[in-house]
N, C-alpha and C. Protein backbone atom coordinates (compact mmCIF):
# COMPACT_ATOMS: atom_id res chain seq x y z
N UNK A 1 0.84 -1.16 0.00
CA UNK A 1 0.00 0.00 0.00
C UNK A 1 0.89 1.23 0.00
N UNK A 2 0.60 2.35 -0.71
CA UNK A 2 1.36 3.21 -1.07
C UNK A 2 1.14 4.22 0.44
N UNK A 3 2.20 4.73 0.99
CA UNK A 3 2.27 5.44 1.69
C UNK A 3 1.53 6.84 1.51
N UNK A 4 0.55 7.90 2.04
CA UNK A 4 -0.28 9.04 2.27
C UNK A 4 1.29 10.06 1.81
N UNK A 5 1.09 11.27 0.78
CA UNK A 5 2.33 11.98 1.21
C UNK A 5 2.22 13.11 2.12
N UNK A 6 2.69 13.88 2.62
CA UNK A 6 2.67 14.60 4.04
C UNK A 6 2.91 16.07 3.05
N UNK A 7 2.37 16.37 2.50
CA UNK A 7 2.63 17.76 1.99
C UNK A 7 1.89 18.81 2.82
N UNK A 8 1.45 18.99 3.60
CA UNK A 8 0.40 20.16 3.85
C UNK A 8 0.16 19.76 5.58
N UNK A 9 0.61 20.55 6.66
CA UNK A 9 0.64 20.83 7.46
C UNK A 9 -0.58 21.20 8.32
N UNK A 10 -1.42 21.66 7.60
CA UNK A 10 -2.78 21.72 8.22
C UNK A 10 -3.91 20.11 8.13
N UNK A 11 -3.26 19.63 7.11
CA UNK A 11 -3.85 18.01 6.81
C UNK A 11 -3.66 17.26 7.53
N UNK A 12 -2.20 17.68 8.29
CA UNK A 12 -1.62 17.03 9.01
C UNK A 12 -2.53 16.89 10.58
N UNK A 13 -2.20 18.45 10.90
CA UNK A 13 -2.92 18.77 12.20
C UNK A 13 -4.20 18.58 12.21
N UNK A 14 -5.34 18.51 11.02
CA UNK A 14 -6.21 18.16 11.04
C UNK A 14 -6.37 16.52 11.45
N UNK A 15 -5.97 15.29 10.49
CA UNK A 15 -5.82 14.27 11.03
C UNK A 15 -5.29 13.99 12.19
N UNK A 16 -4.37 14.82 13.25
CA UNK A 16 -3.74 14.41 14.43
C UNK A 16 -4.83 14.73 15.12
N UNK A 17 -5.77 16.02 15.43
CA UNK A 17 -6.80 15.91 15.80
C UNK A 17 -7.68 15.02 15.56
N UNK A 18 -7.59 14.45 14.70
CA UNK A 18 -8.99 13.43 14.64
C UNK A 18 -8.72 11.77 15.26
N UNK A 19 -7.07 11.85 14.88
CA UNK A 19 -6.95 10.76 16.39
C UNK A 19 -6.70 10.80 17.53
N UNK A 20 -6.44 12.02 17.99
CA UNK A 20 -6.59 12.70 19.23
C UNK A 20 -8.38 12.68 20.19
N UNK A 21 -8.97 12.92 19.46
CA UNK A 21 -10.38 12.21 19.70
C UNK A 21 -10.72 10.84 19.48
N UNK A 22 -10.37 10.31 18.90
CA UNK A 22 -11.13 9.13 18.90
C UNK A 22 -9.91 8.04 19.75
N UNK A 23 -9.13 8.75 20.32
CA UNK A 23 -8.37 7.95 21.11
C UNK A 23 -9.08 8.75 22.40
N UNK A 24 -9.24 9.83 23.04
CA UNK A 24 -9.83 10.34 24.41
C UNK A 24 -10.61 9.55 24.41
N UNK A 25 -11.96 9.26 22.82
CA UNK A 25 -13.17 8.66 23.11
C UNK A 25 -13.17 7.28 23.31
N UNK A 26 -12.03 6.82 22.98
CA UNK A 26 -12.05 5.38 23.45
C UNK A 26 -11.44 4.24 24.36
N UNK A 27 -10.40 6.22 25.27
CA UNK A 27 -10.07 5.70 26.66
C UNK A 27 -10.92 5.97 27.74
N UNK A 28 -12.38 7.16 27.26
CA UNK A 28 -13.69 6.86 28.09
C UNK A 28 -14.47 5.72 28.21
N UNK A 29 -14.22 5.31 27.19
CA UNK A 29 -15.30 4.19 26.80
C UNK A 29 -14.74 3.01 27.62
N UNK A 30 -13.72 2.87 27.67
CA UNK A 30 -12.99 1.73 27.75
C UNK A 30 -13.13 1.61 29.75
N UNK A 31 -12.92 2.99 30.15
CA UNK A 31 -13.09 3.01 31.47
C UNK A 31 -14.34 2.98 32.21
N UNK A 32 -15.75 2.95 31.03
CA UNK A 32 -16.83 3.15 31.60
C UNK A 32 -17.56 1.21 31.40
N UNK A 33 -16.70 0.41 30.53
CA UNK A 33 -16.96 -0.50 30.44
C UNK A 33 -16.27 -1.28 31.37
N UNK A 34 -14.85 -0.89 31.92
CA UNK A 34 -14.48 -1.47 33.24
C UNK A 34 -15.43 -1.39 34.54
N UNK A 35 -15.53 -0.35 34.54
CA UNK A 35 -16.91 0.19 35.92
C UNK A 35 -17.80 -0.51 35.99
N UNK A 36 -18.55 -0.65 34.59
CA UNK A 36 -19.92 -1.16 34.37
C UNK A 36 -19.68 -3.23 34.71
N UNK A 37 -18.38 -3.16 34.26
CA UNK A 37 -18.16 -4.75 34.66
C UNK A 37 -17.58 -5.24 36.30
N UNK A 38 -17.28 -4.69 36.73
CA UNK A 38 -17.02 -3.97 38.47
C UNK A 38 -18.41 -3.99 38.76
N UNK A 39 -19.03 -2.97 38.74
CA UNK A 39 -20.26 -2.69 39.37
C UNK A 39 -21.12 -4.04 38.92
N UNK A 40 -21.30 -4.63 38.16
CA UNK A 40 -21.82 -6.07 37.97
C UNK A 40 -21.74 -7.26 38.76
N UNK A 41 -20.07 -7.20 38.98
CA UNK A 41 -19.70 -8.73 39.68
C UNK A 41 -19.75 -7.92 40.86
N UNK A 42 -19.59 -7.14 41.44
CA UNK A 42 -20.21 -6.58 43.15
C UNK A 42 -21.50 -7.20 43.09
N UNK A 43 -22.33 -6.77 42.18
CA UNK A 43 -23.79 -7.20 42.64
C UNK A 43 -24.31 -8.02 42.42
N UNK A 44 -23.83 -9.25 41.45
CA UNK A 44 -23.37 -10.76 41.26
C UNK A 44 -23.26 -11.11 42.82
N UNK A 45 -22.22 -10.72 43.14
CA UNK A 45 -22.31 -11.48 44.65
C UNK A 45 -23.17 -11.12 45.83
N UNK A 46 -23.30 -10.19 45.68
CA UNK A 46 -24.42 -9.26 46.60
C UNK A 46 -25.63 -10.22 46.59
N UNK A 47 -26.33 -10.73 44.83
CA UNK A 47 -27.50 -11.78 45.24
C UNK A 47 -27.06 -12.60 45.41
N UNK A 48 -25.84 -13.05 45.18
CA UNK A 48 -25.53 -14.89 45.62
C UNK A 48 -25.57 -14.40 47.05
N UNK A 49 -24.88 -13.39 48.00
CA UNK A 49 -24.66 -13.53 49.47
C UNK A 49 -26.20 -13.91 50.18
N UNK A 50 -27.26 -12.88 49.01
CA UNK A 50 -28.78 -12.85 50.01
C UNK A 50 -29.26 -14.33 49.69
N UNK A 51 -29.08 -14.53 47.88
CA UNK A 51 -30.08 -16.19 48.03
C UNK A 51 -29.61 -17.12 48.89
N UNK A 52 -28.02 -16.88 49.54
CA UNK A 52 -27.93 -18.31 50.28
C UNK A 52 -28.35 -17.27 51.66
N UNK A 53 -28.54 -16.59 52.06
CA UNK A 53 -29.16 -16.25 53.42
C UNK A 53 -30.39 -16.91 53.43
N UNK A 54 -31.37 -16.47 52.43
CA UNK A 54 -32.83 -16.47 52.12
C UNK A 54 -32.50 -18.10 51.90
N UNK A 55 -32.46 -18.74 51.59
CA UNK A 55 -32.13 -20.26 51.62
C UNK A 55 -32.30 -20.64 52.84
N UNK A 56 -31.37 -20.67 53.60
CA UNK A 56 -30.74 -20.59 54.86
C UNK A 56 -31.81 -20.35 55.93
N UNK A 57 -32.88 -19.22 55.41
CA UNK A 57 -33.71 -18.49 56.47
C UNK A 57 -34.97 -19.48 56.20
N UNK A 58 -35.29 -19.71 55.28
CA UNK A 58 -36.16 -20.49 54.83
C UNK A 58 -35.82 -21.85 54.95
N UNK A 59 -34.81 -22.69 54.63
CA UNK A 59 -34.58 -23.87 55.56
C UNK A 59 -34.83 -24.17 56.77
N UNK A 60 -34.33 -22.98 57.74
CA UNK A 60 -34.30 -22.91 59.19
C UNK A 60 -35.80 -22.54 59.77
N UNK A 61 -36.67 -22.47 58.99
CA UNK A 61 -38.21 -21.68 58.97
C UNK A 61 -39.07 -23.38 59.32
N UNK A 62 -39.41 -23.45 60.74
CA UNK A 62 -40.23 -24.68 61.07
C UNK A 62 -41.68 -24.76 60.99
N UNK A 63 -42.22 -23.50 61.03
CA UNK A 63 -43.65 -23.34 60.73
C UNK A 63 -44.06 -23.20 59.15
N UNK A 64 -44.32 -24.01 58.35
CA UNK A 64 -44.59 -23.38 56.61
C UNK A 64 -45.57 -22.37 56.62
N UNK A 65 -46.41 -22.11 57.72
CA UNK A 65 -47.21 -21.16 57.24
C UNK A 65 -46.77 -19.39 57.06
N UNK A 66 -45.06 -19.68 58.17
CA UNK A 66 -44.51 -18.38 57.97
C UNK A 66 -43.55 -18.51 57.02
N UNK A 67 -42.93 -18.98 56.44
CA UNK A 67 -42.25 -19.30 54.84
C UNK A 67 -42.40 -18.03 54.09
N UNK A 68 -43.73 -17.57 54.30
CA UNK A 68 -43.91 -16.16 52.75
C UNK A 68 -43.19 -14.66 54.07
N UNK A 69 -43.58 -14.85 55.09
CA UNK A 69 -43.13 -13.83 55.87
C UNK A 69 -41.94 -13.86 55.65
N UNK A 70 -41.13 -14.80 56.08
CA UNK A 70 -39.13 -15.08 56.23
C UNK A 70 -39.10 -15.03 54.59
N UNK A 71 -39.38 -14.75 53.87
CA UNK A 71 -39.26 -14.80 52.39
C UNK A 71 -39.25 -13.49 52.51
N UNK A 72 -40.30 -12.57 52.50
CA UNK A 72 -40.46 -11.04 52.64
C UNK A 72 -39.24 -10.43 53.60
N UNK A 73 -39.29 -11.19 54.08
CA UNK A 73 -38.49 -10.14 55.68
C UNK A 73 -36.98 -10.27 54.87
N UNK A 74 -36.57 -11.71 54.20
CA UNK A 74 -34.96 -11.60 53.89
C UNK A 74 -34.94 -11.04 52.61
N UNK A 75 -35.98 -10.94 51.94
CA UNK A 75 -36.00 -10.24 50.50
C UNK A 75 -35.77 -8.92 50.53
N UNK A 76 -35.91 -8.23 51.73
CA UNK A 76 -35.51 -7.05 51.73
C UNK A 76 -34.18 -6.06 51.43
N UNK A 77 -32.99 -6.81 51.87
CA UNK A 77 -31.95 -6.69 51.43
C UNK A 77 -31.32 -6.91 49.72
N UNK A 78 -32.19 -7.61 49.53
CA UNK A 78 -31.82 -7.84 47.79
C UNK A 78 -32.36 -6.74 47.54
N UNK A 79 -33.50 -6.28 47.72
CA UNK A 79 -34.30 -4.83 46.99
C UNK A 79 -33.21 -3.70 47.48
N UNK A 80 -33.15 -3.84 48.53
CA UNK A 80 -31.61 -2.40 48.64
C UNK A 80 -30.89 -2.25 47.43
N UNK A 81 -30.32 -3.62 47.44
CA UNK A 81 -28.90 -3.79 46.52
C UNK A 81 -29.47 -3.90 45.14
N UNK A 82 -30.41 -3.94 44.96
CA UNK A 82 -30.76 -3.60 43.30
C UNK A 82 -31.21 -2.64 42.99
N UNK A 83 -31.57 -1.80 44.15
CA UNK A 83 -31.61 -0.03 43.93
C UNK A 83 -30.15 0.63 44.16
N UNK A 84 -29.29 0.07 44.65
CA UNK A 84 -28.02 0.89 45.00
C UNK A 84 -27.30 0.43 43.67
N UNK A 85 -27.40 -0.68 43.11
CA UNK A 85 -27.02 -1.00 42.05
C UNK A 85 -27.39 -0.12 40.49
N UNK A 86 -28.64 0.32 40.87
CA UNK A 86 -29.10 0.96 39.64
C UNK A 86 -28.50 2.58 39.95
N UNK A 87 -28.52 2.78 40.72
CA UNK A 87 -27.99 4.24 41.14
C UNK A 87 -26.40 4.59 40.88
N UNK A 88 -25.70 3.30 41.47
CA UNK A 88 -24.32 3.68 40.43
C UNK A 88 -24.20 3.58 39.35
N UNK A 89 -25.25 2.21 38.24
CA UNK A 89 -25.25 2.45 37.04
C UNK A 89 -25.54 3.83 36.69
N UNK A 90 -26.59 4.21 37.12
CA UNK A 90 -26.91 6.06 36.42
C UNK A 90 -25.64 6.29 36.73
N UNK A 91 -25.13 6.68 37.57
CA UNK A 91 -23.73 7.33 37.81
C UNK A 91 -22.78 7.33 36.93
N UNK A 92 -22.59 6.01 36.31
CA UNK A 92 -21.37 5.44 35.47
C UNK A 92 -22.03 5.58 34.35
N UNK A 93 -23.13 5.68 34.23
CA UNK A 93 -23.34 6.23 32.63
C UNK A 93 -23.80 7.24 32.39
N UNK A 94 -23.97 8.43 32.98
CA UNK A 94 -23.84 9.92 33.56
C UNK A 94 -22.92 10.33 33.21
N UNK A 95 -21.64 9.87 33.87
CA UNK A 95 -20.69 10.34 34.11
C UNK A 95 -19.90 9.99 32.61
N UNK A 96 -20.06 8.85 32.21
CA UNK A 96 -19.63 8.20 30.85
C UNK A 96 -20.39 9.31 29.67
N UNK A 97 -20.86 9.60 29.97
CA UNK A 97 -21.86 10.33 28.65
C UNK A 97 -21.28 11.86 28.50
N UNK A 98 -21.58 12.34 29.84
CA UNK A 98 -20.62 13.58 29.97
C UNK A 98 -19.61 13.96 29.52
N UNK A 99 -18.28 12.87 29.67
CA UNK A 99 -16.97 12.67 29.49
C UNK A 99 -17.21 12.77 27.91
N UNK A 100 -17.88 11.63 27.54
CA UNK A 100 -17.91 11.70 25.76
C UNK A 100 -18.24 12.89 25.14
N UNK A 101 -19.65 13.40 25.72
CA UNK A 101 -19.86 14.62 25.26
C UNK A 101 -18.82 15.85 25.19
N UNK A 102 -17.89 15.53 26.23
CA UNK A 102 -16.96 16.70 26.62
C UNK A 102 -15.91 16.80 25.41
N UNK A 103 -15.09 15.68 25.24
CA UNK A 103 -14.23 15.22 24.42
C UNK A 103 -14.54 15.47 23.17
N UNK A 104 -16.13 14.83 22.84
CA UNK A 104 -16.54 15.27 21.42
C UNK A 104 -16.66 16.75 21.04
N UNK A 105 -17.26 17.28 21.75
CA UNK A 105 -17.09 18.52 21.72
C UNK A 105 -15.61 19.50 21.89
N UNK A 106 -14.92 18.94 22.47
CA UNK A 106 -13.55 19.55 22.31
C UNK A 106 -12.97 19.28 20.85
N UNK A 107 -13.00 17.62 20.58
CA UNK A 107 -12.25 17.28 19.54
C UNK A 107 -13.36 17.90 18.01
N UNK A 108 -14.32 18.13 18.28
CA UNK A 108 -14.81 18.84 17.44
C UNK A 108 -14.50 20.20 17.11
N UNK A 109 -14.73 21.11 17.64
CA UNK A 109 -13.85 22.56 17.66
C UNK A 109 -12.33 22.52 17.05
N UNK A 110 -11.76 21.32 17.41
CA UNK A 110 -10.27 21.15 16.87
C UNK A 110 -10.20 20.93 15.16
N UNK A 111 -11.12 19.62 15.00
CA UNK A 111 -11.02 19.62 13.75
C UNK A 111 -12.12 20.79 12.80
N UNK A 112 -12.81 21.22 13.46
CA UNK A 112 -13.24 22.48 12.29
C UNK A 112 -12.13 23.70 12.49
N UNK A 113 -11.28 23.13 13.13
CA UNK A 113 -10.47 24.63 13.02
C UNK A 113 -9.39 24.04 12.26
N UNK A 114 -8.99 22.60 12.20
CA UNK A 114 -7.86 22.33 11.37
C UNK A 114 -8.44 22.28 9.85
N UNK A 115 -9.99 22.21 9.54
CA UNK A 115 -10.32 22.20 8.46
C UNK A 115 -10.47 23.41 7.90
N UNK A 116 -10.80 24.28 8.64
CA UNK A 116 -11.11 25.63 8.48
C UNK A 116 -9.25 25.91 7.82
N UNK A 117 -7.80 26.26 8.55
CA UNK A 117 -6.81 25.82 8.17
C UNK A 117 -6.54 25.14 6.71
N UNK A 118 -7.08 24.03 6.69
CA UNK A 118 -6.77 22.88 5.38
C UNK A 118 -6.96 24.19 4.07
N UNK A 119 -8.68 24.59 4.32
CA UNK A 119 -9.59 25.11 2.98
C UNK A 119 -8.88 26.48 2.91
N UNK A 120 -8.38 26.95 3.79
CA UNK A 120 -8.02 28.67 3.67
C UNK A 120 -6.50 28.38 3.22
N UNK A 121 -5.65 27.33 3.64
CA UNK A 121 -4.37 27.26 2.99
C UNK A 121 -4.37 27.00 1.43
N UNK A 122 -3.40 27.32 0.69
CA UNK A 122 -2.53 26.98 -0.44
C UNK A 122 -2.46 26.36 -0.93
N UNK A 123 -2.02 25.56 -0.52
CA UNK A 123 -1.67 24.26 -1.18
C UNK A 123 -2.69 22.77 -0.31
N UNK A 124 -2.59 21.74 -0.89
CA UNK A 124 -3.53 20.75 -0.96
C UNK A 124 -5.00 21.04 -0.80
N UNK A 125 -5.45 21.51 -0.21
CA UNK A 125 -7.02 21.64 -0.42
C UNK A 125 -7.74 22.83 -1.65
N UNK A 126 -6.77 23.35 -2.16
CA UNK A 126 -6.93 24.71 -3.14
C UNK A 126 -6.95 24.46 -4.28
N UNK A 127 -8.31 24.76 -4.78
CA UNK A 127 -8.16 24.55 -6.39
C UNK A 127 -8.35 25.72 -7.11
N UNK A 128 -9.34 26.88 -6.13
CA UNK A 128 -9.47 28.08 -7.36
C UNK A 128 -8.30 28.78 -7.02
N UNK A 129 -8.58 30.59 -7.47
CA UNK A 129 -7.96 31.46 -7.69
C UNK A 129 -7.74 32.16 -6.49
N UNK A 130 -6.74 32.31 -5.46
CA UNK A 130 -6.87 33.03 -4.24
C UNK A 130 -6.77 32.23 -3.18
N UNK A 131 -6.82 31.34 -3.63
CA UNK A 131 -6.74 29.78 -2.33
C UNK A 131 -7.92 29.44 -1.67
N UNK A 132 -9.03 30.00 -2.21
CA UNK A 132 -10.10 29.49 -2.34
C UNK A 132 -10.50 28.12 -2.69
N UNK A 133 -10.95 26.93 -1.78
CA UNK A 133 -11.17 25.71 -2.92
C UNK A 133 -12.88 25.54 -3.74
N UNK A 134 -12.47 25.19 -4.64
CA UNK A 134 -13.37 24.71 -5.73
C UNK A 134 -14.56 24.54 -5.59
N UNK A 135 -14.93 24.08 -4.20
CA UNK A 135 -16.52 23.42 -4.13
C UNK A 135 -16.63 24.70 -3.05
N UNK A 136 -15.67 25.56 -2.18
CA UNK A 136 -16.51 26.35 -1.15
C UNK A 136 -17.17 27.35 -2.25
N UNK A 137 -18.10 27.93 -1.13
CA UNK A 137 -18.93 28.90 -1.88
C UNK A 137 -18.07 30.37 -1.65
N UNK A 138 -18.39 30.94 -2.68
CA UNK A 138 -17.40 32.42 -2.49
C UNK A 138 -18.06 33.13 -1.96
């Protein structure tokens, strides 16, 4: 494959910006999918800790007619942990969304300014008279 040639300095800085973003955006990403897999196996074990309680409570339960009570009473703790669970998810994907938005928006401003650069320079993007290119509108 034939090597890109490097003539034009704003082409340049334009493309360095554009992997300059999509590398921020995909060391967010990358950290919001660690979290999200963290915050999972926490709460992976969180119901294994309650079903073997609730097991446990319900084994040890000699009357069957209270079975649905000791069911209710140990079920309570799972309902915590699947609301505290959903609350750091918002968090981590809050916070994940933000970050992206932030980045995109930075790395955006960058490359309309390296393009802005590319079309107003000389050479490589210039086809009319004045360094104007060809397809902008005058």
């Amino acid at each position: 494959m034939q090597a890109f040639p490097n003539t034009d300095p704003a082409m340049h800085a334009q493309l360095a910006a554009q992997v300059d973003l999509i590398t921020q955006m995909q060391r967010h990403a990358t950290e919001a999918l660690g979290q999200l897999g963290e915050l999972n196996l926490r709460m992976m074990r969180q119901l294994m800790d309650d079903s073997v309680k609730l097991g446990r409570a319900l084994a040890a339960c000699q009357d069957p007619f209270q079975m649905g009570a000791v069911a209710m009473r140990e079920s309570q703790p799972a309902a915590e942990h699947w609301r505290a669970w959903q609350s750091a998810l918002m968090q981590v994907l809050s916070s994940g969304g933000a970050a992206l938005a932030r980045d995109a928006n930075n790395g955006s401003w960058q490359a309309a300014r390296g393009a802005g650069d590319f079309m107003r320079g000389g050479a490589g993007g210039a086809g009319g008279a004045g360094g104007q290119a060809v397809h902008a509108p005058a």
